[in-house]
C-alpha atoms as a PDB file:
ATOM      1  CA  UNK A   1    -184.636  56.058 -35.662  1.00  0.00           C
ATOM      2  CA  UNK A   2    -184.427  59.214 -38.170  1.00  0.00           C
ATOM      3  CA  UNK A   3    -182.002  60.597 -36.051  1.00  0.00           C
ATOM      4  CA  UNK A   4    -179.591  57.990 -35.847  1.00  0.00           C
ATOM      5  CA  UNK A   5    -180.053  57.343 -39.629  1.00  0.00           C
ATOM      6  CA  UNK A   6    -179.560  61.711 -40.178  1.00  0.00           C
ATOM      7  CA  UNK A   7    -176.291  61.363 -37.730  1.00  0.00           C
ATOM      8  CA  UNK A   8    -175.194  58.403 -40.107  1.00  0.00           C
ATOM      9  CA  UNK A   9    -175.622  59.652 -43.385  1.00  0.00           C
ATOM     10  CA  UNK A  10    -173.434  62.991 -41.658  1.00  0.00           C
ATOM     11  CA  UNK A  11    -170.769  60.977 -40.956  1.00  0.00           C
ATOM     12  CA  UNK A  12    -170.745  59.235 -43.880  1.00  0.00           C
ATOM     13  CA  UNK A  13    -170.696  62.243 -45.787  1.00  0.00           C
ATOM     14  CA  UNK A  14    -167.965  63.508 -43.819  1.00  0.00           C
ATOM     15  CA  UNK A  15    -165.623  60.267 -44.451  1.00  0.00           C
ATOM     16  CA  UNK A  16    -166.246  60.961 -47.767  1.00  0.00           C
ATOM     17  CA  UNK A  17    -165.064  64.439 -48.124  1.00  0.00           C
ATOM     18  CA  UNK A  18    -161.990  63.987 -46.160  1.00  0.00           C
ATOM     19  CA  UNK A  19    -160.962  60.490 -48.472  1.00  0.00           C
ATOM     20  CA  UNK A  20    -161.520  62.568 -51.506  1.00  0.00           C
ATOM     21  CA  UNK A  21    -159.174  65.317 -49.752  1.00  0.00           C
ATOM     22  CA  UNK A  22    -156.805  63.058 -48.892  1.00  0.00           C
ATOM     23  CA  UNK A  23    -156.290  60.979 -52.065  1.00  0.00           C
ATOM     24  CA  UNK A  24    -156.746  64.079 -54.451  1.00  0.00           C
ATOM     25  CA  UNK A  25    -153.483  64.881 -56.820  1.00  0.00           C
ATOM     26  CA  UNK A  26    -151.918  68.461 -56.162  1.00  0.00           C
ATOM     27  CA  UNK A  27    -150.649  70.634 -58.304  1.00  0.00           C
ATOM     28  CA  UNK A  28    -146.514  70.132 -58.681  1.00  0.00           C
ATOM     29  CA  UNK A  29    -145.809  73.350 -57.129  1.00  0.00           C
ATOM     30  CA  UNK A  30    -148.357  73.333 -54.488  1.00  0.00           C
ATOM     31  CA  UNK A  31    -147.987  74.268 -50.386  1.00  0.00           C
ATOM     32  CA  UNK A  32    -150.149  71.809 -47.902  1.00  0.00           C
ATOM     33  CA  UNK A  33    -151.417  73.566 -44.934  1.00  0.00           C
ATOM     34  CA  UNK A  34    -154.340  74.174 -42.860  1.00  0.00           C
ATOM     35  CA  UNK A  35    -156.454  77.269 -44.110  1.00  0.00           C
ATOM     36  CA  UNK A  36    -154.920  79.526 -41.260  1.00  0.00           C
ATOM     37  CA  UNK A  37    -151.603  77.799 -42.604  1.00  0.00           C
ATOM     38  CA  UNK A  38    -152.401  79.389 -46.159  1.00  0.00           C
ATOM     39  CA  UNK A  39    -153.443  82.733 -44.269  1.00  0.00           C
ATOM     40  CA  UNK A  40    -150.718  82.969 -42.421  1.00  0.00           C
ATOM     41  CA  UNK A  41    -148.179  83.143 -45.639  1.00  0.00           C
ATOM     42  CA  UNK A  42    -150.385  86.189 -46.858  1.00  0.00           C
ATOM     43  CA  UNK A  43    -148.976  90.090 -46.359  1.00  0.00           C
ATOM     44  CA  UNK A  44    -151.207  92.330 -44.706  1.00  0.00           C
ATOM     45  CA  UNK A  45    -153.504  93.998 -47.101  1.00  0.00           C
ATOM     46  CA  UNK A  46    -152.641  91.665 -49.981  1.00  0.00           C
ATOM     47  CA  UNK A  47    -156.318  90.625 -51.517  1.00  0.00           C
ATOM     48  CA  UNK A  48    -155.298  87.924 -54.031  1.00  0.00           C
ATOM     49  CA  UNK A  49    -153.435  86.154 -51.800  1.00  0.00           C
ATOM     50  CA  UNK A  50    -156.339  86.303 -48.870  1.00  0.00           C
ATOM     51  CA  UNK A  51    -158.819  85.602 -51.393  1.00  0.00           C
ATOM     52  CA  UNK A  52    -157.176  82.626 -52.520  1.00  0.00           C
ATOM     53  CA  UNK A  53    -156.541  81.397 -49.222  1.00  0.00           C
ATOM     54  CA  UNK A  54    -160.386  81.746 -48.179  1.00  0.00           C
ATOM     55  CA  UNK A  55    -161.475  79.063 -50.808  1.00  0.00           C
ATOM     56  CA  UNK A  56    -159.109  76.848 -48.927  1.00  0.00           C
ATOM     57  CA  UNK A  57    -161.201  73.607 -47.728  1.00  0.00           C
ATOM     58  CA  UNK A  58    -164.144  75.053 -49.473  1.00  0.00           C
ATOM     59  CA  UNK A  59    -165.274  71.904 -50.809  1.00  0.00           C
ATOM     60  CA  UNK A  60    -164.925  70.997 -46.981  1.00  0.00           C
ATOM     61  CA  UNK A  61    -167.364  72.694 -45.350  1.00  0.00           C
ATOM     62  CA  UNK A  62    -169.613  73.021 -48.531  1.00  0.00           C
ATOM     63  CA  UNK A  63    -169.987  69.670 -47.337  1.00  0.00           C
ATOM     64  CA  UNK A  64    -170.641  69.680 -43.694  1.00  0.00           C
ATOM     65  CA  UNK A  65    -173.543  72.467 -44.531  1.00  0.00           C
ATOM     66  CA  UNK A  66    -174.949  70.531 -47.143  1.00  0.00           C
ATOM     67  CA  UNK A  67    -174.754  67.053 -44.816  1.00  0.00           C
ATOM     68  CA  UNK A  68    -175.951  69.141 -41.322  1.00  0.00           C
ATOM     69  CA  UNK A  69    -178.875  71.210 -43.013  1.00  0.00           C
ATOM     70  CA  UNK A  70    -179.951  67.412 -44.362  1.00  0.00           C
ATOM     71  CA  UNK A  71    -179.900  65.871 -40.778  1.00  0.00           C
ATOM     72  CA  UNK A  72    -182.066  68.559 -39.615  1.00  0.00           C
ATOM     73  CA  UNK A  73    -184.514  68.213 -42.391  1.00  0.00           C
ATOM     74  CA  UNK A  74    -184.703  64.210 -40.793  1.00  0.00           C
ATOM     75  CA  UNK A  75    -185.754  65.712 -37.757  1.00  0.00           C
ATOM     76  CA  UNK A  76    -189.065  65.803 -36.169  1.00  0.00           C
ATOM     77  CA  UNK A  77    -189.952  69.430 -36.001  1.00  0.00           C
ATOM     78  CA  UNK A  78    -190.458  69.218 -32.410  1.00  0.00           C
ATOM     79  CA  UNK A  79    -187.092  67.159 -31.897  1.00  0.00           C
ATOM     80  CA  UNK A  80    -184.643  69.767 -30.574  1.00  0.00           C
ATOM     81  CA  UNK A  81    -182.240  67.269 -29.028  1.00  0.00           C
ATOM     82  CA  UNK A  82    -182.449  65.797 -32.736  1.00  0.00           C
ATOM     83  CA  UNK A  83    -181.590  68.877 -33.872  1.00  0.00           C
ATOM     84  CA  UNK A  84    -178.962  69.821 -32.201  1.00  0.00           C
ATOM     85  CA  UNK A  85    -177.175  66.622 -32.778  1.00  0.00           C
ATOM     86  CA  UNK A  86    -176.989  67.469 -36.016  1.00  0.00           C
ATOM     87  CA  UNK A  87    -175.777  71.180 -35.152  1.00  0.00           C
ATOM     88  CA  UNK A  88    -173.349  69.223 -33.123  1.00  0.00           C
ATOM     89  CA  UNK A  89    -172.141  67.084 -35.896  1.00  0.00           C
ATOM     90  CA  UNK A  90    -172.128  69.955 -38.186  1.00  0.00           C
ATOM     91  CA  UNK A  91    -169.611  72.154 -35.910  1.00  0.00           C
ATOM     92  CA  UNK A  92    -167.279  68.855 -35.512  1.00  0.00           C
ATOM     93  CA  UNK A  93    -167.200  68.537 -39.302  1.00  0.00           C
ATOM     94  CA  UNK A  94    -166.297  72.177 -39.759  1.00  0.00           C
ATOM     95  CA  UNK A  95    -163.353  71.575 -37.479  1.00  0.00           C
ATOM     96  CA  UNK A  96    -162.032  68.350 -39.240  1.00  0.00           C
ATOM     97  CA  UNK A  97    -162.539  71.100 -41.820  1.00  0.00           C
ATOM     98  CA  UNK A  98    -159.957  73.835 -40.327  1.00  0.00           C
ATOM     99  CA  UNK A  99    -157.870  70.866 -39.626  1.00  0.00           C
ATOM    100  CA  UNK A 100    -157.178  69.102 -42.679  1.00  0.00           C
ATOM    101  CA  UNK A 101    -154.120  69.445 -44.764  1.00  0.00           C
ATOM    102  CA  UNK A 102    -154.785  71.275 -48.187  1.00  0.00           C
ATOM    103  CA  UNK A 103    -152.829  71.683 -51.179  1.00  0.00           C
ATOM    104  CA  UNK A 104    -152.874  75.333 -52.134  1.00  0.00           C
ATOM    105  CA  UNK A 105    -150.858  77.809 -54.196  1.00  0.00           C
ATOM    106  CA  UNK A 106    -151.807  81.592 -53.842  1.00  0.00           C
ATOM    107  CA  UNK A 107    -150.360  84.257 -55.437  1.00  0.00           C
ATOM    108  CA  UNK A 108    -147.510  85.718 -53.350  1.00  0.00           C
ATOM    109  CA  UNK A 109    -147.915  83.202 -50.659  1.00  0.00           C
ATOM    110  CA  UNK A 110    -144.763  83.230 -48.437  1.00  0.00           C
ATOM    111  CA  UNK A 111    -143.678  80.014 -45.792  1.00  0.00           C
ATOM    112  CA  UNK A 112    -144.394  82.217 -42.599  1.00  0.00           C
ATOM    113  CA  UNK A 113    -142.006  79.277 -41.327  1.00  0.00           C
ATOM    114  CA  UNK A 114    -138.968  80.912 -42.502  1.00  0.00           C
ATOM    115  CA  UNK A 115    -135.434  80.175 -41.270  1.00  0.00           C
ATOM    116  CA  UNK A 116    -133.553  82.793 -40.049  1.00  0.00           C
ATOM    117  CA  UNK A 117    -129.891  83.618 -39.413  1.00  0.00           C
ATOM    118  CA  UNK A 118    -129.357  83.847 -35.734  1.00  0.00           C
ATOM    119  CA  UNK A 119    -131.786  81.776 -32.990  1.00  0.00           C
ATOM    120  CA  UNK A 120    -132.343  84.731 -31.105  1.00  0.00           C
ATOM    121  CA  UNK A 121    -134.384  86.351 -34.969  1.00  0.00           C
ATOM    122  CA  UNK A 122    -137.827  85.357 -35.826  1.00  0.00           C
ATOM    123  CA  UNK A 123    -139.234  85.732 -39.406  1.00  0.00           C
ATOM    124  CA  UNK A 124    -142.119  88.460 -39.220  1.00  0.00           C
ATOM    125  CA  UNK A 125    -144.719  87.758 -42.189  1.00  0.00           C
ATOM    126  CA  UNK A 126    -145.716  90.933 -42.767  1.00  0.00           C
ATOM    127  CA  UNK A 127    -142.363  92.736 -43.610  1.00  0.00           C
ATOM    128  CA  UNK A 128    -140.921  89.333 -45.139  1.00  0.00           C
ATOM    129  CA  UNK A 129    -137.974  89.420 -43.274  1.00  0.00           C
ATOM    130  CA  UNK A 130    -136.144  88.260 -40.066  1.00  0.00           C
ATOM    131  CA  UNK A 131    -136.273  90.755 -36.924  1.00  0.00           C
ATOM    132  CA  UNK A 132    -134.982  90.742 -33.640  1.00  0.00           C
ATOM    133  CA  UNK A 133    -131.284  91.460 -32.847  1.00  0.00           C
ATOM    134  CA  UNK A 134    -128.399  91.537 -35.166  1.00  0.00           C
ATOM    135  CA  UNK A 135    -125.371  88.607 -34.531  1.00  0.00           C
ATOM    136  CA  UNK A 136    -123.889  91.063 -32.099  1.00  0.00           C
ATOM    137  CA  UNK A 137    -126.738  91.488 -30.129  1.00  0.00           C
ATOM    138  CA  UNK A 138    -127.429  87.313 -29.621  1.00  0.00           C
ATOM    139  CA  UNK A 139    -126.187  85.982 -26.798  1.00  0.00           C
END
Protein backbone atom coordinates (compact mmCIF):
# COMPACT_ATOMS: atom_id res chain seq x y z
CA UNK A 1 0.00 0.00 0.00
CA UNK A 2 2.89 2.71 0.76
CA UNK A 3 4.36 1.84 -2.30
CA UNK A 4 1.68 2.31 -4.59
CA UNK A 5 0.70 5.53 -2.70
CA UNK A 6 4.97 6.69 -2.96
CA UNK A 7 4.70 5.66 -6.92
CA UNK A 8 1.49 7.95 -7.00
CA UNK A 9 2.44 10.92 -5.34
CA UNK A 10 5.82 10.53 -8.04
CA UNK A 11 3.77 10.70 -10.76
CA UNK A 12 1.76 13.21 -9.65
CA UNK A 13 4.57 15.29 -8.97
CA UNK A 14 5.89 14.67 -12.25
CA UNK A 15 2.50 15.81 -14.15
CA UNK A 16 2.90 18.68 -12.30
CA UNK A 17 6.27 19.83 -13.27
CA UNK A 18 5.87 19.16 -16.86
CA UNK A 19 2.13 21.31 -16.90
CA UNK A 20 3.93 24.10 -15.22
CA UNK A 21 6.73 23.68 -18.07
CA UNK A 22 4.46 23.56 -20.58
CA UNK A 23 2.07 26.45 -19.82
CA UNK A 24 4.94 28.79 -18.49
CA UNK A 25 5.37 32.30 -20.58
CA UNK A 26 8.92 32.68 -22.30
CA UNK A 27 10.82 35.36 -22.65
CA UNK A 28 10.10 37.24 -26.32
CA UNK A 29 13.42 36.42 -27.58
CA UNK A 30 13.77 33.02 -26.25
CA UNK A 31 15.07 29.50 -28.19
CA UNK A 32 12.96 26.13 -27.14
CA UNK A 33 15.04 23.10 -27.13
CA UNK A 34 15.97 20.14 -25.24
CA UNK A 35 19.03 20.80 -22.82
CA UNK A 36 21.47 19.01 -25.35
CA UNK A 37 19.48 21.34 -27.88
CA UNK A 38 20.76 24.46 -25.78
CA UNK A 39 24.31 22.68 -25.56
CA UNK A 40 24.60 22.05 -28.79
CA UNK A 41 24.35 26.00 -29.89
CA UNK A 42 27.37 26.59 -27.40
CA UNK A 43 31.23 27.08 -28.91
CA UNK A 44 33.71 24.94 -27.50
CA UNK A 45 35.25 26.43 -24.46
CA UNK A 46 32.62 29.16 -24.14
CA UNK A 47 31.60 29.05 -20.15
CA UNK A 48 28.63 31.46 -20.10
CA UNK A 49 27.00 29.94 -22.67
CA UNK A 50 27.56 26.16 -21.13
CA UNK A 51 26.73 27.45 -17.86
CA UNK A 52 23.59 28.80 -18.93
CA UNK A 53 22.65 25.89 -20.78
CA UNK A 54 23.27 23.49 -17.64
CA UNK A 55 20.40 25.20 -15.61
CA UNK A 56 18.27 24.15 -18.51
CA UNK A 57 15.26 21.91 -17.03
CA UNK A 58 16.66 22.53 -13.64
CA UNK A 59 13.45 22.99 -12.07
CA UNK A 60 12.90 19.52 -13.87
CA UNK A 61 14.85 17.27 -12.26
CA UNK A 62 14.98 19.35 -8.96
CA UNK A 63 11.77 17.76 -9.06
CA UNK A 64 12.16 14.17 -9.86
CA UNK A 65 14.98 14.12 -6.88
CA UNK A 66 12.87 15.77 -4.56
CA UNK A 67 9.62 13.35 -5.62
CA UNK A 68 12.09 9.90 -5.88
CA UNK A 69 14.11 10.54 -2.54
CA UNK A 70 10.26 10.97 -1.01
CA UNK A 71 9.06 7.54 -2.44
CA UNK A 72 11.94 5.92 -0.90
CA UNK A 73 11.44 7.49 2.43
CA UNK A 74 7.62 5.53 2.01
CA UNK A 75 9.45 2.50 1.80
CA UNK A 76 9.84 -0.22 4.23
CA UNK A 77 13.51 -0.33 4.97
CA UNK A 78 13.66 -3.84 4.05
CA UNK A 79 11.51 -3.23 0.76
CA UNK A 80 14.12 -3.23 -2.03
CA UNK A 81 11.67 -3.99 -4.83
CA UNK A 82 9.86 -0.82 -3.20
CA UNK A 83 12.78 0.87 -3.56
CA UNK A 84 13.76 0.45 -6.64
CA UNK A 85 10.44 1.33 -8.05
CA UNK A 86 10.97 4.46 -6.97
CA UNK A 87 14.69 4.52 -8.44
CA UNK A 88 12.83 3.39 -11.45
CA UNK A 89 10.38 6.17 -11.48
CA UNK A 90 13.02 8.58 -10.62
CA UNK A 91 15.31 7.69 -13.84
CA UNK A 92 11.96 7.87 -16.12
CA UNK A 93 11.28 11.35 -14.73
CA UNK A 94 14.82 12.49 -15.40
CA UNK A 95 14.30 11.47 -19.00
CA UNK A 96 10.87 13.26 -19.52
CA UNK A 97 13.38 15.72 -18.07
CA UNK A 98 16.13 15.62 -21.04
CA UNK A 99 13.15 15.47 -23.22
CA UNK A 100 11.07 18.35 -22.67
CA UNK A 101 11.08 21.48 -24.68
CA UNK A 102 12.61 24.55 -22.75
CA UNK A 103 12.64 28.09 -23.40
CA UNK A 104 16.18 29.33 -23.01
CA UNK A 105 18.36 32.26 -24.08
CA UNK A 106 22.20 31.97 -23.36
CA UNK A 107 24.63 34.26 -24.09
CA UNK A 108 26.15 33.60 -27.53
CA UNK A 109 23.92 30.71 -28.19
CA UNK A 110 24.02 29.89 -31.96
CA UNK A 111 21.02 27.54 -33.96
CA UNK A 112 23.55 24.57 -34.55
CA UNK A 113 20.64 24.01 -37.23
CA UNK A 114 22.02 26.43 -39.59
CA UNK A 115 21.24 26.58 -43.32
CA UNK A 116 23.88 26.45 -45.54
CA UNK A 117 24.59 27.36 -49.16
CA UNK A 118 25.15 24.22 -51.08
CA UNK A 119 23.46 20.55 -49.89
CA UNK A 120 26.60 18.92 -50.12
CA UNK A 121 27.93 21.85 -46.75
CA UNK A 122 27.02 21.21 -43.24
CA UNK A 123 27.12 23.99 -40.56
CA UNK A 124 29.98 23.00 -37.99
CA UNK A 125 29.11 24.65 -34.44
CA UNK A 126 32.26 25.13 -33.31
CA UNK A 127 33.82 27.38 -36.08
CA UNK A 128 30.23 28.98 -36.80
CA UNK A 129 30.36 28.41 -40.24
CA UNK A 130 29.43 26.05 -43.17
CA UNK A 131 32.21 23.38 -44.27
CA UNK A 132 32.45 20.86 -46.74
CA UNK A 133 33.08 21.63 -50.46
CA UNK A 134 32.80 24.87 -52.22
CA UNK A 135 29.81 25.15 -55.24
CA UNK A 136 32.42 23.74 -57.56
CA UNK A 137 33.16 20.88 -55.70
CA UNK A 138 29.09 19.72 -55.24
CA UNK A 139 27.97 17.46 -57.47
Amino acid sequence: MKREKSIVLLYSAILLTLSVMLFATAPALATYGTPVDCMSGCRPGNNSCTQCCSHVGESCYSACRQEGYKCVRNCLSWDQECRNGCFSQMKNCNNNCSNTKYSFDCPDWVDPNQPCPYDCQMWNPASRSCVGPSMNGCK
